[in-house]
Protein backbone atom coordinates (compact mmCIF):
# COMPACT_ATOMS: atom_id res chain seq x y z
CA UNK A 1 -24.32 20.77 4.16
CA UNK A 2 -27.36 21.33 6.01
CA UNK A 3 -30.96 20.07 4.91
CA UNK A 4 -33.18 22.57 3.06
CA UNK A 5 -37.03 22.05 3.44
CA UNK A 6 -40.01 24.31 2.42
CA UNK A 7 -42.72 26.02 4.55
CA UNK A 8 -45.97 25.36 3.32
CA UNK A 9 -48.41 27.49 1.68
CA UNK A 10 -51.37 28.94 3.41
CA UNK A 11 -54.33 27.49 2.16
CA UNK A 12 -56.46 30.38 1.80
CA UNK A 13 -53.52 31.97 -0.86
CA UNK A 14 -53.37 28.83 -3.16
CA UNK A 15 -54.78 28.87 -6.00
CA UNK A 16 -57.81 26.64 -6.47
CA UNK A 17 -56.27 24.90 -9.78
CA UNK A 18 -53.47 23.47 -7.60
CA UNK A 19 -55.76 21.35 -5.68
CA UNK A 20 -55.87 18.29 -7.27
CA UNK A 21 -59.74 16.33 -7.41
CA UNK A 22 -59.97 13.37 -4.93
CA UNK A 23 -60.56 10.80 -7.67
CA UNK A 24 -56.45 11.92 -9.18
CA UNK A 25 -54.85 11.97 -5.61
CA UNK A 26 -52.91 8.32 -5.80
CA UNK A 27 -52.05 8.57 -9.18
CA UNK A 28 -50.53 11.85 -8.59
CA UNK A 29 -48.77 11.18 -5.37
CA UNK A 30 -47.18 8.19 -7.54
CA UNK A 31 -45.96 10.73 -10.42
CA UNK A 32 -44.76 12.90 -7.84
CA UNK A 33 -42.60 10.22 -5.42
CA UNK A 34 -40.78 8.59 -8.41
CA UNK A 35 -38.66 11.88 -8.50
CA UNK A 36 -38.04 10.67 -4.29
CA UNK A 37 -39.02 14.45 -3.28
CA UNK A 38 -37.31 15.73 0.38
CA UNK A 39 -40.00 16.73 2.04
CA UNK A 40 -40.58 18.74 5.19
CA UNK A 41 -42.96 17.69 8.19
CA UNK A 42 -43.84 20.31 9.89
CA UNK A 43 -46.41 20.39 13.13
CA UNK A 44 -50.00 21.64 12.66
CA UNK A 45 -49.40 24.29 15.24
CA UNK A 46 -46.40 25.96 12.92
CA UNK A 47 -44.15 25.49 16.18
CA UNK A 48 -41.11 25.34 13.48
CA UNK A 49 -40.39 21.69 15.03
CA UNK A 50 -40.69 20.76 11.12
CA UNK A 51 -37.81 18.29 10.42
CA UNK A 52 -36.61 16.45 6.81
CA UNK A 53 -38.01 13.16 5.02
CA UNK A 54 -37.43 11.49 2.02
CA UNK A 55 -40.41 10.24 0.00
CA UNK A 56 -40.12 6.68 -1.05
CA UNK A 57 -43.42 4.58 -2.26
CA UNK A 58 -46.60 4.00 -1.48
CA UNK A 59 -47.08 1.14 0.31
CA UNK A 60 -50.27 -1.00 1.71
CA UNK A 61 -52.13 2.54 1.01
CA UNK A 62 -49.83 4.08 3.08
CA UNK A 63 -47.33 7.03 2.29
CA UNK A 64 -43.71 5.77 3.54
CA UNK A 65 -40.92 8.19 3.90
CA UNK A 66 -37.36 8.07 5.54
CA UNK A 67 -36.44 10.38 8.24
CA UNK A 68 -33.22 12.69 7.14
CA UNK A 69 -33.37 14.31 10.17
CA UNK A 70 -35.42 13.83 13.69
CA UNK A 71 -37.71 15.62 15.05
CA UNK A 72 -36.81 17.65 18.03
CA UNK A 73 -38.73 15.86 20.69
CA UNK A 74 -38.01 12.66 18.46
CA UNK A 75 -39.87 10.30 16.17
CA UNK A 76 -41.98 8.99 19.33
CA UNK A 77 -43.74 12.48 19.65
CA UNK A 78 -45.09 12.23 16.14
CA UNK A 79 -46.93 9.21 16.15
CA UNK A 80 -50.26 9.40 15.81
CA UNK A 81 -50.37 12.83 14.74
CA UNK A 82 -51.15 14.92 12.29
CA UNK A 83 -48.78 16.33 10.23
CA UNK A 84 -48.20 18.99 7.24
CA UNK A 85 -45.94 17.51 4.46
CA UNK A 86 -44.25 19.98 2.05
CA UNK A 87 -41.92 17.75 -0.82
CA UNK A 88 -40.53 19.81 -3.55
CA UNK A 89 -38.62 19.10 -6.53
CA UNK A 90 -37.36 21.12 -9.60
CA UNK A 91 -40.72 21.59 -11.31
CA UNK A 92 -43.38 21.94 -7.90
CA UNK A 93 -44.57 21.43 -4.23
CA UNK A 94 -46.78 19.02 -3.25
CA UNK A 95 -48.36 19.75 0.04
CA UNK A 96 -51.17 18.24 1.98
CA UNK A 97 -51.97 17.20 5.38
CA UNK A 98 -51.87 13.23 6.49
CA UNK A 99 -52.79 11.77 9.86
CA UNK A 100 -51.56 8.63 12.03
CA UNK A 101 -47.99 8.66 11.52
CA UNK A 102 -46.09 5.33 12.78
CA UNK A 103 -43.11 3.75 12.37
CA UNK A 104 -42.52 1.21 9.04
CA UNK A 105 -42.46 -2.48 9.98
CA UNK A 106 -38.76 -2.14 9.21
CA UNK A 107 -38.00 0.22 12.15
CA UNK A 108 -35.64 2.48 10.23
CA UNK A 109 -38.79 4.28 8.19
CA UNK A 110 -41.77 6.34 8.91
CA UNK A 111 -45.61 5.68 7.55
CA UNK A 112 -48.60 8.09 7.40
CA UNK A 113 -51.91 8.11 5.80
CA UNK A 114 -52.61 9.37 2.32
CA UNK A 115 -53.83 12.69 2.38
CA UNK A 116 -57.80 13.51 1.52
CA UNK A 117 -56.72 17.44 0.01
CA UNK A 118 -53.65 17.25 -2.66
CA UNK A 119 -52.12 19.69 -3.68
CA UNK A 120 -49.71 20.26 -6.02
CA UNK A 121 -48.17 24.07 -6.84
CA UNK A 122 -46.35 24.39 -10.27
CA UNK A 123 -43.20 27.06 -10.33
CA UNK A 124 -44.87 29.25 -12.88
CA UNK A 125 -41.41 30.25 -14.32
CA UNK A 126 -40.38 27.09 -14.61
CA UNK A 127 -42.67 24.37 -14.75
CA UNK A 128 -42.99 22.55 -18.12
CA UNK A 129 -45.70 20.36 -19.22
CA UNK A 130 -45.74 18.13 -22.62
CA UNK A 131 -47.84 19.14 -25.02
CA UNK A 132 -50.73 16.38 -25.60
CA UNK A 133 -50.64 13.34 -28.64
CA UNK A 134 -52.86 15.27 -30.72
CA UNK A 135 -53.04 15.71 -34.37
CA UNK A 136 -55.73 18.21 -34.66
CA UNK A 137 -53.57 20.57 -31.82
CA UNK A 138 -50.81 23.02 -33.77
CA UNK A 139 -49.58 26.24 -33.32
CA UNK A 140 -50.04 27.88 -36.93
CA UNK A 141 -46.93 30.29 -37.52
CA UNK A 142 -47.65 33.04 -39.24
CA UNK A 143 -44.88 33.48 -41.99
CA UNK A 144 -45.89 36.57 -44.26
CA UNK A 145 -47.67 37.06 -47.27
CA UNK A 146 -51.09 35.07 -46.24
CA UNK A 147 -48.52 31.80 -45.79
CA UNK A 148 -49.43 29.65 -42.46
CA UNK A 149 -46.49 27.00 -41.21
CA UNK A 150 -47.99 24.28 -38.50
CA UNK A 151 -46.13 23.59 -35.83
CA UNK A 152 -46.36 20.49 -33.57
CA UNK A 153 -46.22 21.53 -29.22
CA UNK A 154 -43.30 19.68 -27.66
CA UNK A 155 -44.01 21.69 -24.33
CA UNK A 156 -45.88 24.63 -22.63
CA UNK A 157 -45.28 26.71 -19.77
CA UNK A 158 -47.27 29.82 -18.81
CA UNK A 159 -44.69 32.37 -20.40
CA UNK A 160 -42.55 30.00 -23.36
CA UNK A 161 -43.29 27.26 -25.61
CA UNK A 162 -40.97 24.76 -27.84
CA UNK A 163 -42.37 23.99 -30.29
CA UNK A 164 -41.44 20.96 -33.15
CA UNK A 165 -41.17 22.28 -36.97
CA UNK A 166 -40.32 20.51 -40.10
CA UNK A 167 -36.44 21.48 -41.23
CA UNK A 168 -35.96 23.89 -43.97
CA UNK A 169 -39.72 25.04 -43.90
CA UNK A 170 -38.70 28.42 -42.67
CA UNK A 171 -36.00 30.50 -40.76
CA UNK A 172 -35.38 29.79 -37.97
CA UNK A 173 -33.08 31.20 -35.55
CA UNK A 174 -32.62 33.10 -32.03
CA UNK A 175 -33.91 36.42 -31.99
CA UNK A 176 -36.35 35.99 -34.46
CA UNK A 177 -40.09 37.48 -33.95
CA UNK A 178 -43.05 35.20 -34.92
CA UNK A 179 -45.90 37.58 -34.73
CA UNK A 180 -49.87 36.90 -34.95
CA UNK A 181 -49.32 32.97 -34.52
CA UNK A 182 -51.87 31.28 -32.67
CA UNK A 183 -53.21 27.86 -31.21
CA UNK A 184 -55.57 26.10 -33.66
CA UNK A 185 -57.66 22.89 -33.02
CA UNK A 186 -60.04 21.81 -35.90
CA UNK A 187 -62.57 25.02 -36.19
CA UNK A 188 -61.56 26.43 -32.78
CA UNK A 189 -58.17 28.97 -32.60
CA UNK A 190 -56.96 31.09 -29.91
CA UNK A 191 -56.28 35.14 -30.63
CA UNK A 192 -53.06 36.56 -32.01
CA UNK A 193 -49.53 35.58 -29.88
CA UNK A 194 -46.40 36.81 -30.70
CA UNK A 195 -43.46 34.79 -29.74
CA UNK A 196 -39.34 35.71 -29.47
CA UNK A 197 -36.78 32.64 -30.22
CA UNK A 198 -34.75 32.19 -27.39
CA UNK A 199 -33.04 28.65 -28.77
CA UNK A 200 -32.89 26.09 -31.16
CA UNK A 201 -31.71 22.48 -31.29
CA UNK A 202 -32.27 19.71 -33.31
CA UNK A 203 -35.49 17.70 -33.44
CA UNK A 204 -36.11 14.19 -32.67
CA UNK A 205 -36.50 12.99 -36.32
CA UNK A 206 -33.75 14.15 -38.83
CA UNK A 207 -36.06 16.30 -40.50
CA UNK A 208 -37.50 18.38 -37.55
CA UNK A 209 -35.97 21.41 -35.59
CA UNK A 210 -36.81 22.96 -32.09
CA UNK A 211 -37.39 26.23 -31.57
CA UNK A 212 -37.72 27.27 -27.97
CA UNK A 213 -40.07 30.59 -27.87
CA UNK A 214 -41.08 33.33 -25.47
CA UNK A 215 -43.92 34.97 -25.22
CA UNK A 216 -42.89 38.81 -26.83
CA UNK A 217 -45.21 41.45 -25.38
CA UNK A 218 -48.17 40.01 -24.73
CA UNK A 219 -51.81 41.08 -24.38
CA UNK A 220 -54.21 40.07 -21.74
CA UNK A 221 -56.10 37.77 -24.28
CA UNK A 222 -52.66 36.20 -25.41
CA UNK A 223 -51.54 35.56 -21.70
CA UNK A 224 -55.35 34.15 -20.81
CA UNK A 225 -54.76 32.30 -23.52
CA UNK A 226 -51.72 30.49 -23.79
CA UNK A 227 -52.08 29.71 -19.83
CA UNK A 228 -55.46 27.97 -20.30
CA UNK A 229 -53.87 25.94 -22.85
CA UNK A 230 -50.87 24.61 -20.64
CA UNK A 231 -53.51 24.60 -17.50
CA UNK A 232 -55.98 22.60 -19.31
CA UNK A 233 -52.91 19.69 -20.77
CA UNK A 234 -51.39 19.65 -17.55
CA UNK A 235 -54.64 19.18 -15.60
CA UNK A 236 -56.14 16.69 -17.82
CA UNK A 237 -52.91 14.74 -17.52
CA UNK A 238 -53.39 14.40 -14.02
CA UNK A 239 -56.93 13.68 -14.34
CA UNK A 240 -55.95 10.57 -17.00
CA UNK A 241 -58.24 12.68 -19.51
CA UNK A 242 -55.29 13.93 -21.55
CA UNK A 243 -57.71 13.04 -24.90
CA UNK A 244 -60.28 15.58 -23.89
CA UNK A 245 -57.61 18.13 -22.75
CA UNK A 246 -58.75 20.82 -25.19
CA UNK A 247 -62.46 20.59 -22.99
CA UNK A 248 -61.25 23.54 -20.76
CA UNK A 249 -58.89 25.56 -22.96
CA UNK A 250 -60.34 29.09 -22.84
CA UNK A 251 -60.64 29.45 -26.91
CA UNK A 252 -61.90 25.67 -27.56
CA UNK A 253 -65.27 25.72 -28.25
């Protein structure tokens, strides 16, 4: 079966929130290896002489990766160079451009420098993040009848949300509209969103239920919205600020 790698992006069409600050680089790069991406090196020059690695550690503050296939002029014509690295796995791709490549003390593995410019591009329709340890952060359900139900966020993305409800506190099942619900933290809360379930399962705790919801229909306001909110978790994550995520969500004030 042959080896599937990823072109990278061009810079100039990335979107600035995918570049991660200087100060989160390591820590990211760590996140990102434990999932032991394949990655694709490819040459400054976009020549195509791009071939496969496998990204294992960081080691000595260098990135170390194992070749999966060799270069076409072989590994001696990449070191010292510069190279683009492209890993992907199910959620993203993390690309950024290292120098001084060399071969691991070992002999069998390949070493380059970590990277000054991260950056890390979610899948939009599929990328998931977990929705912060807050207790002042719920989605408020709007059931009818001037009655509120306050939901707990297991997980954003830009377009669906699961969220965590206490069993038997209302109906829930696929198909069912939630309409006018919205994000609330302490005196702040987001406009109007109208969600579709798309599935349920069971909760964590005996007493809780999932319901996994879509976005139904939504406005510009709701989609500005409910993407600030999953772009300002995720990004505080990375940032190890994950207790002041609600500082750049677009309703906080």
């Amino acid at each position: 079966m042959p080896i599937i790698t990823y072109l990278p992006e061009l810079i100039e069409k990335i979107d600035p929130q995918f570049h991660i600050e200087p100060s989160a680089i390591a820590k990211t790069m760590l996140r990102e290896i434990s999932k032991t991406p394949l990655a694709g090196v490819h040459a400054i020059d976009g020549s195509g002489s791009e071939f496969a690695v496998t990204v294992l550690d960081i080691y000595k503050g260098l990135l170390v990766m194992k070749p999966e296939t060799e270069p076409p002029r072989g590994i001696s014509s990449i070191i010292g160079t510069s190279q683009i690295v492209v890993a992907c796995n199910e959620n993203s791709k993390m690309q950024f451009l290292s120098s001084d490549f060399r071969m691991h003390e070992d002999g069998s593995l390949i070493t380059c420098a970590l990277p000054q410019d991260l950056i890390v591009i979610q899948r939009r329709k599929e990328f998931r993040t977990l929705g912060p340890s807050d207790e002042q952060f719920n989605f408020v359900l709007s059931l009818g009848a001037g009655q509120e139900l306050l939901a707990r966020v297991s997980d954003i993305s830009d377009h669906g949300i699961l969220l965590d409800i206490r069993l038997g506190a209302t109906e829930v099942e696929v198909g069912r509209y939630w309409h006018s619900g919205y994000f609330e933290r302490q005196k702040s809360r987001s406009g109007g969103i109208d969600l579709i379930i798309r599935n349920v399962r069971p909760g964590k705790a005996l007493d809780r239920i999932r319901a996994g919801c879509e976005l139904y229909n939504p406005s510009k306001n709701a989609l500005k919205d409910f993407e600030s909110t999953r772009n300002a978790i995720e990004n505080a994550r990375v940032q190890g600020r994950l207790n002041r995520w609600y500082a750049a969500a677009s309703w906080c004030e």
